[in-house]
C-alpha atoms as a PDB file:
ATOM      1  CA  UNK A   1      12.425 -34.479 -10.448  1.00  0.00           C
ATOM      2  CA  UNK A   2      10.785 -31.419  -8.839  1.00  0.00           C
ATOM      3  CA  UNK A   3       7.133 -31.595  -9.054  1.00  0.00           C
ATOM      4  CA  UNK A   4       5.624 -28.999  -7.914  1.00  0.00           C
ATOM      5  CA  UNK A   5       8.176 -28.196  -5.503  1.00  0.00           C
ATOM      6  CA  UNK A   6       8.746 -24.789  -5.976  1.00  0.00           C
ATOM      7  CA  UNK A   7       9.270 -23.048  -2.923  1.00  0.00           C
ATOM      8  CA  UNK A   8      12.728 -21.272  -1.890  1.00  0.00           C
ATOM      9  CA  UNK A   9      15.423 -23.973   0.114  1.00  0.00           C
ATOM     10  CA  UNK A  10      17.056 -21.066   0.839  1.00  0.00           C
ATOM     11  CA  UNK A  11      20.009 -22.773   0.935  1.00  0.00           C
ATOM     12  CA  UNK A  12      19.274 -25.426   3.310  1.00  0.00           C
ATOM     13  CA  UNK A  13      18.626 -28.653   4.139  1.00  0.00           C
ATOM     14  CA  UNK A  14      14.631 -29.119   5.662  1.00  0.00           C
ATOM     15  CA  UNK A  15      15.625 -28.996   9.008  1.00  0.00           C
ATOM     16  CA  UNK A  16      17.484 -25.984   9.289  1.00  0.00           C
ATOM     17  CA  UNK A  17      15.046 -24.331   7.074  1.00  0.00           C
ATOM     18  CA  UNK A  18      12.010 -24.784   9.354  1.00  0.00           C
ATOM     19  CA  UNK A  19      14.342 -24.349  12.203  1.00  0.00           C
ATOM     20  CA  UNK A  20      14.548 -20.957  10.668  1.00  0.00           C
ATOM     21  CA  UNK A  21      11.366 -20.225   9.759  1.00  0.00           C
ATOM     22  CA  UNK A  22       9.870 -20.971  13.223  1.00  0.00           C
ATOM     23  CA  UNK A  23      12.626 -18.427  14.851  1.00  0.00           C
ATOM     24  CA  UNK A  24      12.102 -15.659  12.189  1.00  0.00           C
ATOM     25  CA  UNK A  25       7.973 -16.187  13.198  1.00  0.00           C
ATOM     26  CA  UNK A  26       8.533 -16.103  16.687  1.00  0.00           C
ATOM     27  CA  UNK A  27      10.515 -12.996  16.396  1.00  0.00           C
ATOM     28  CA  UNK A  28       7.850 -11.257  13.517  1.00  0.00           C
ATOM     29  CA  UNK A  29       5.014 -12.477  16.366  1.00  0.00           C
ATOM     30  CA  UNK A  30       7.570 -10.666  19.658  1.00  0.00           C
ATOM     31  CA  UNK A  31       8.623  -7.541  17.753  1.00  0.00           C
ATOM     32  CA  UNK A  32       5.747  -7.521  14.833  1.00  0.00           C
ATOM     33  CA  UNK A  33       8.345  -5.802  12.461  1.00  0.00           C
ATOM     34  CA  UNK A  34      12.216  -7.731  11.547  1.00  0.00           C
ATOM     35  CA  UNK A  35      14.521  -7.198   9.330  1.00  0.00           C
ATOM     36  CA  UNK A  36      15.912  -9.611   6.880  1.00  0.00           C
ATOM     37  CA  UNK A  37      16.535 -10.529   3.056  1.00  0.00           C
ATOM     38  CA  UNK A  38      13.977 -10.427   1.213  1.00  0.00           C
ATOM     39  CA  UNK A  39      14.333 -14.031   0.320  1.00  0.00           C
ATOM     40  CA  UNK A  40      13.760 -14.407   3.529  1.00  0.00           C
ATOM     41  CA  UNK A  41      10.741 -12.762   3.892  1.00  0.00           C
ATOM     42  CA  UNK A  42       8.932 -14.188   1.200  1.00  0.00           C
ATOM     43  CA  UNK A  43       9.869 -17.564   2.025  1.00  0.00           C
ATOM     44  CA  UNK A  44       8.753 -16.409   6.133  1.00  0.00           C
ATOM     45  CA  UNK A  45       5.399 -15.015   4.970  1.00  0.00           C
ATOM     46  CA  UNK A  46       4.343 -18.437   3.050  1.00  0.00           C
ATOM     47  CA  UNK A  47       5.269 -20.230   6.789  1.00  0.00           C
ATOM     48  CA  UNK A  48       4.248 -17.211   9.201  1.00  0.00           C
ATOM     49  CA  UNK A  49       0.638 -16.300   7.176  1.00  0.00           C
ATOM     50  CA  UNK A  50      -1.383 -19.626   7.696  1.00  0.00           C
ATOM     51  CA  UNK A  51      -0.487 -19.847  11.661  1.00  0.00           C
ATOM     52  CA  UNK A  52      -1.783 -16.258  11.938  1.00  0.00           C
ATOM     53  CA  UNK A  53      -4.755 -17.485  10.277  1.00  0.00           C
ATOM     54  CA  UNK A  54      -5.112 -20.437  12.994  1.00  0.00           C
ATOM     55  CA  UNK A  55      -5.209 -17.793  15.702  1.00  0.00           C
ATOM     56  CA  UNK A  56      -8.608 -16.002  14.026  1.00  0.00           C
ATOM     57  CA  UNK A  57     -10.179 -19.556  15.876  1.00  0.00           C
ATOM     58  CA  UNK A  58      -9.251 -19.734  19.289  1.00  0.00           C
ATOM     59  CA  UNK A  59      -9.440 -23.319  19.752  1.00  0.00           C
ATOM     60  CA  UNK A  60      -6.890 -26.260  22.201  1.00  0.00           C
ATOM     61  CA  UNK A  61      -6.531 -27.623  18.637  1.00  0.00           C
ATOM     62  CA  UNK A  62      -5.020 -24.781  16.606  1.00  0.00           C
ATOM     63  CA  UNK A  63      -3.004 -23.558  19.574  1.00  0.00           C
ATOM     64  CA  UNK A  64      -1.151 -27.057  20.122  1.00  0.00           C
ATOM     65  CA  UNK A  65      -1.123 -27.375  15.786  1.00  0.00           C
ATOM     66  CA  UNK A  66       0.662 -23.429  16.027  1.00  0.00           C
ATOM     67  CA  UNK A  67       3.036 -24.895  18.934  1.00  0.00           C
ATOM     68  CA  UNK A  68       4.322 -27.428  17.079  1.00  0.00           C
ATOM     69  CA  UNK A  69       5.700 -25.271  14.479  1.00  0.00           C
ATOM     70  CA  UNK A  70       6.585 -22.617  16.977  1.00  0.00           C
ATOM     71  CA  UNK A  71       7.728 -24.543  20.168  1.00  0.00           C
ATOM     72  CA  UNK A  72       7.597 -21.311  22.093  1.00  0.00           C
ATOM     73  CA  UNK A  73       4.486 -20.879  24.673  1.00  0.00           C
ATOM     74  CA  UNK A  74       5.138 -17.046  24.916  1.00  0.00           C
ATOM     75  CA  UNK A  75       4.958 -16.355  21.018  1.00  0.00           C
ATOM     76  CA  UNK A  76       1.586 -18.871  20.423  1.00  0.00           C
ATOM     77  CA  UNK A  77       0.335 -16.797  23.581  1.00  0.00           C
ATOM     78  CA  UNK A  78       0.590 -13.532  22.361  1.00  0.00           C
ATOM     79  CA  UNK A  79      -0.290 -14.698  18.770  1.00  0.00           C
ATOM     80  CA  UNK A  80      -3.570 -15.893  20.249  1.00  0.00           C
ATOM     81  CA  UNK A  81      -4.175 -13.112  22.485  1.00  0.00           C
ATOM     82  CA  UNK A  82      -2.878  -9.328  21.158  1.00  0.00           C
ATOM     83  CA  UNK A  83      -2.549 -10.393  17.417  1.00  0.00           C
ATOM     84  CA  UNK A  84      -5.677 -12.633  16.468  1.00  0.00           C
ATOM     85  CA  UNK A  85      -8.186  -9.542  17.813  1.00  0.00           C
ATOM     86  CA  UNK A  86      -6.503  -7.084  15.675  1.00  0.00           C
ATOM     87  CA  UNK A  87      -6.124  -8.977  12.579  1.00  0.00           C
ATOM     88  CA  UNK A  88      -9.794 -10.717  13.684  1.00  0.00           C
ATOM     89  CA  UNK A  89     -11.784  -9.308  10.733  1.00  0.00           C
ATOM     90  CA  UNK A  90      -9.223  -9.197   7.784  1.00  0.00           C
ATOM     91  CA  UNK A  91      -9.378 -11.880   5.264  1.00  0.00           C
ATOM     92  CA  UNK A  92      -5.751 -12.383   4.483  1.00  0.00           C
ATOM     93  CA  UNK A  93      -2.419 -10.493   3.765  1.00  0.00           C
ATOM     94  CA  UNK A  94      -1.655 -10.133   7.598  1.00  0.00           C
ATOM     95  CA  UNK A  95       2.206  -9.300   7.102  1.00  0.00           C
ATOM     96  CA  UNK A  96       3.663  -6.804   4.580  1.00  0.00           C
ATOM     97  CA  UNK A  97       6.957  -6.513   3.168  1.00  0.00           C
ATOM     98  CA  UNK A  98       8.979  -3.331   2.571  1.00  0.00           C
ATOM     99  CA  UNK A  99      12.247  -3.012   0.623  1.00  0.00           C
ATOM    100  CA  UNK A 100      14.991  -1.279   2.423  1.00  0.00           C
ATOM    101  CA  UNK A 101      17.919  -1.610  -0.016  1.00  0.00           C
ATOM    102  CA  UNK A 102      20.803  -3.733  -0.475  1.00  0.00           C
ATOM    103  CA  UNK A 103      23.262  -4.468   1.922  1.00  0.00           C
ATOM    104  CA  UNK A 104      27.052  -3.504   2.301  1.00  0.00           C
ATOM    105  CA  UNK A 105      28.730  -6.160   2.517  1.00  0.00           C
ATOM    106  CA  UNK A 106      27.291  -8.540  -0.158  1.00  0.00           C
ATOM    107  CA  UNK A 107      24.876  -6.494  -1.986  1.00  0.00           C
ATOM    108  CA  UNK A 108      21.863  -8.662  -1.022  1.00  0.00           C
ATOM    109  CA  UNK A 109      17.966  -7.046  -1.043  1.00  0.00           C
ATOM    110  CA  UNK A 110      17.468  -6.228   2.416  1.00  0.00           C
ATOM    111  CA  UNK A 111      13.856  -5.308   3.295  1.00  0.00           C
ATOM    112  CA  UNK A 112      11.276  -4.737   6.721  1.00  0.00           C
ATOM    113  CA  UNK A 113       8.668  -7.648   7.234  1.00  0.00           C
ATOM    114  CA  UNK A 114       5.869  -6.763   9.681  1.00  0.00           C
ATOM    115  CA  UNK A 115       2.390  -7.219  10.928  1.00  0.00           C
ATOM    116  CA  UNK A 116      -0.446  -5.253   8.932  1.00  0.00           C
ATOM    117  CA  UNK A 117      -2.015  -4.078  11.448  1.00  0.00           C
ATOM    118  CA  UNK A 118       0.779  -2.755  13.782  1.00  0.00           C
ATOM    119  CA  UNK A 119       2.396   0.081  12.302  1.00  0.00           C
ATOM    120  CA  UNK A 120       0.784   3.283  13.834  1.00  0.00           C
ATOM    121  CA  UNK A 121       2.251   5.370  11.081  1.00  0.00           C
ATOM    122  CA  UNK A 122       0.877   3.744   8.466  1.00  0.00           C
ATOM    123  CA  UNK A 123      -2.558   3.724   9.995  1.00  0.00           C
ATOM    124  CA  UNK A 124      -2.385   7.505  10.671  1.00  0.00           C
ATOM    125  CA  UNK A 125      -1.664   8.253   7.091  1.00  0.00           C
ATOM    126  CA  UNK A 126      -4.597   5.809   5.971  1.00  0.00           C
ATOM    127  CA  UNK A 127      -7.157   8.143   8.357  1.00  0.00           C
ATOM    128  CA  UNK A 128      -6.061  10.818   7.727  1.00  0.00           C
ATOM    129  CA  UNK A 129      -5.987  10.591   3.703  1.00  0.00           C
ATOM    130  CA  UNK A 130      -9.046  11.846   1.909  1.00  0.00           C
ATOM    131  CA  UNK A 131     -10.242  10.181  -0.902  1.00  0.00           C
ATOM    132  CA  UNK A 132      -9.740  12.130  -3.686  1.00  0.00           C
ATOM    133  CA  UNK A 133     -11.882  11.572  -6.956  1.00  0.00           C
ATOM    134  CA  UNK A 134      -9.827  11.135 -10.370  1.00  0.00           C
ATOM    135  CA  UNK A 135     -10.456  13.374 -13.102  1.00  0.00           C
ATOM    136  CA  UNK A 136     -11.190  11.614 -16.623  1.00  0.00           C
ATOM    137  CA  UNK A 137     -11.630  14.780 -18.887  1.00  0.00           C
ATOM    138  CA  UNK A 138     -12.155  18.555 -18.800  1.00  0.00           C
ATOM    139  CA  UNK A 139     -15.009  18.734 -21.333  1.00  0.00           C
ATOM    140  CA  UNK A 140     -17.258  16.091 -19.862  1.00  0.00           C
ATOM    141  CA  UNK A 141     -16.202  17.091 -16.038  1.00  0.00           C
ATOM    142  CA  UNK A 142     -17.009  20.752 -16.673  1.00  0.00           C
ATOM    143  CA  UNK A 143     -19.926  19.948 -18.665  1.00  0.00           C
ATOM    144  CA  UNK A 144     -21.352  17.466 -15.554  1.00  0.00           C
ATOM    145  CA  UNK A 145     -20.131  20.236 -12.844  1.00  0.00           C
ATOM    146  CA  UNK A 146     -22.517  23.142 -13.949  1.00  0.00           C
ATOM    147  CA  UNK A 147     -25.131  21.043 -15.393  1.00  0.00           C
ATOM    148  CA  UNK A 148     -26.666  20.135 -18.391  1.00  0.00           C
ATOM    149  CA  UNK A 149     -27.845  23.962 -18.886  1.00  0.00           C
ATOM    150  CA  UNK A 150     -24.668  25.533 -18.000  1.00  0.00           C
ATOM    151  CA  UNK A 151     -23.070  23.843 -21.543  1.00  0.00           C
ATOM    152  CA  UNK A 152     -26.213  24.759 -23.904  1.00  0.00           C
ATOM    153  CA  UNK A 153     -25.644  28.746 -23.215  1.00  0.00           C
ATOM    154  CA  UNK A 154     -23.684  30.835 -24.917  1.00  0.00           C
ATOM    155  CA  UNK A 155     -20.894  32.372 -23.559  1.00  0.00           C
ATOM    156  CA  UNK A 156     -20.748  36.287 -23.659  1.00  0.00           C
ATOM    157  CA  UNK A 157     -18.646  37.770 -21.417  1.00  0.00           C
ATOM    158  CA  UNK A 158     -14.963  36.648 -22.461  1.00  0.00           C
ATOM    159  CA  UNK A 159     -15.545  38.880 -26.325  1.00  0.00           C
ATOM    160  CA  UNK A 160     -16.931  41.944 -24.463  1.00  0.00           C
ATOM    161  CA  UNK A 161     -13.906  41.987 -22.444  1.00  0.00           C
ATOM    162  CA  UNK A 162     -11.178  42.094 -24.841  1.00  0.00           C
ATOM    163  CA  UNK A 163     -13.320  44.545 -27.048  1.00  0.00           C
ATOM    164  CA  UNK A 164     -12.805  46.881 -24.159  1.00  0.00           C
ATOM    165  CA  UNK A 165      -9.163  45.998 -23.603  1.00  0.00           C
ATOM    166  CA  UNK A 166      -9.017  47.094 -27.466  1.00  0.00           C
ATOM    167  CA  UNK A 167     -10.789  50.294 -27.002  1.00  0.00           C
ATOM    168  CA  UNK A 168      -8.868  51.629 -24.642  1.00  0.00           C
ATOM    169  CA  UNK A 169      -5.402  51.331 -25.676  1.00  0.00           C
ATOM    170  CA  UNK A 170      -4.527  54.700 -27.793  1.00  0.00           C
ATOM    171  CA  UNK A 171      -3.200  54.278 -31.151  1.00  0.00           C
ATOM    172  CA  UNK A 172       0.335  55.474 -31.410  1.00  0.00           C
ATOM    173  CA  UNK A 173       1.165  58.637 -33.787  1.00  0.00           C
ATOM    174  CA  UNK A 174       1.611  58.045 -37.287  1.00  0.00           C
ATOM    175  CA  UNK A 175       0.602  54.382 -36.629  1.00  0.00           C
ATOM    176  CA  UNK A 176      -2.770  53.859 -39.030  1.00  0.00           C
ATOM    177  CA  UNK A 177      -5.686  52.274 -37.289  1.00  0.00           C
ATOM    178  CA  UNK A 178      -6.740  48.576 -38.574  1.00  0.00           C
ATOM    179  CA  UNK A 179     -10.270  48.228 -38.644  1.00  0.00           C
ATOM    180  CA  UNK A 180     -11.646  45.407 -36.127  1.00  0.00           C
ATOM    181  CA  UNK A 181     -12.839  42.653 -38.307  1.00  0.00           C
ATOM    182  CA  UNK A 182     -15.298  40.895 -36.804  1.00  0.00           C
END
């Protein structure tokens, strides 16, 4: 039976799935942006995103528990050095994952995993984006906009326009006036 065992194999036996797993982190922790399926990826952020959290706490204890699942020095370095001050104040959702596609050969979902906090582009468009307020309604928005005195007075000047507009085109000859009805 599978009891609450529903996380992806990925086609492979335990070993060569965390075998996996712990190269794919190392790399995402190296290069902070891979590559893959998005399989993959999901099944990478569920093994990459509670290590990252380890590194908020700079402790011998959570960098020999990270090691163990990494078994690289460099990568638990770095994760403790560059990657826990960046990510340092954010509660969670330190990777994200973008689709790219399928692939040629097999038609598989390809897609980019990477670190939140490390793509400059990204963070350029987030600055530089101006929040922008939504609009609900043009009768309560205009009412609000010119104030509460604004929408009790009448409105005079639109009729004394076209009246004008009317008394200044000539009447054609032979063509019998209509009077204005008003």
């Amino acid at each position: 039976m599978r009891h609450n065992k529903k996380f992806n194999h990925l086609g492979r036996k335990k070993a060569h799935r965390d075998a996996l797993l712990a190269n794919m982190t190392i790399s995402l922790i190296m290069k902070k942006r891979i590559f893959t399926t998005l399989a993959k990826a999901k099944a990478l952020r569920m093994y990459a995103e509670p290590l990252i959290n380890r590194a908020k706490d700079d402790s011998m204890n959570n960098r020999r528990l990270v090691f163990s699942y990494l078994q690289n020095k460099y990568a638990v370095s770095e994760l403790f050095r560059e990657i826990a001050q960046k990510i340092g104040d954010r509660p969670g959702g330190y990777t994200r994952i973008l689709k790219t596609g399928n692939r040629l050969g097999d038609n598989a979902q390809m897609c980019m995993i990477e670190l939140v906090d490390y793509n400059e582009n990204m963070l350029k468009d987030a600055a530089t984006k101006k929040t922008s307020r939504t609009r609900r309604s043009r009768k309560k928005s205009a009412a609000t906009a010119e104030g509460p005195a604004a929408a009790e007075a009448p409105k005079t000047e639109a009729p004394e326009v076209v009246e004008e507009v009317k008394a200044e085109t000539p009447a054609a000859e032979g063509e019998v006036e209509a009077p204005a009805a008003e």
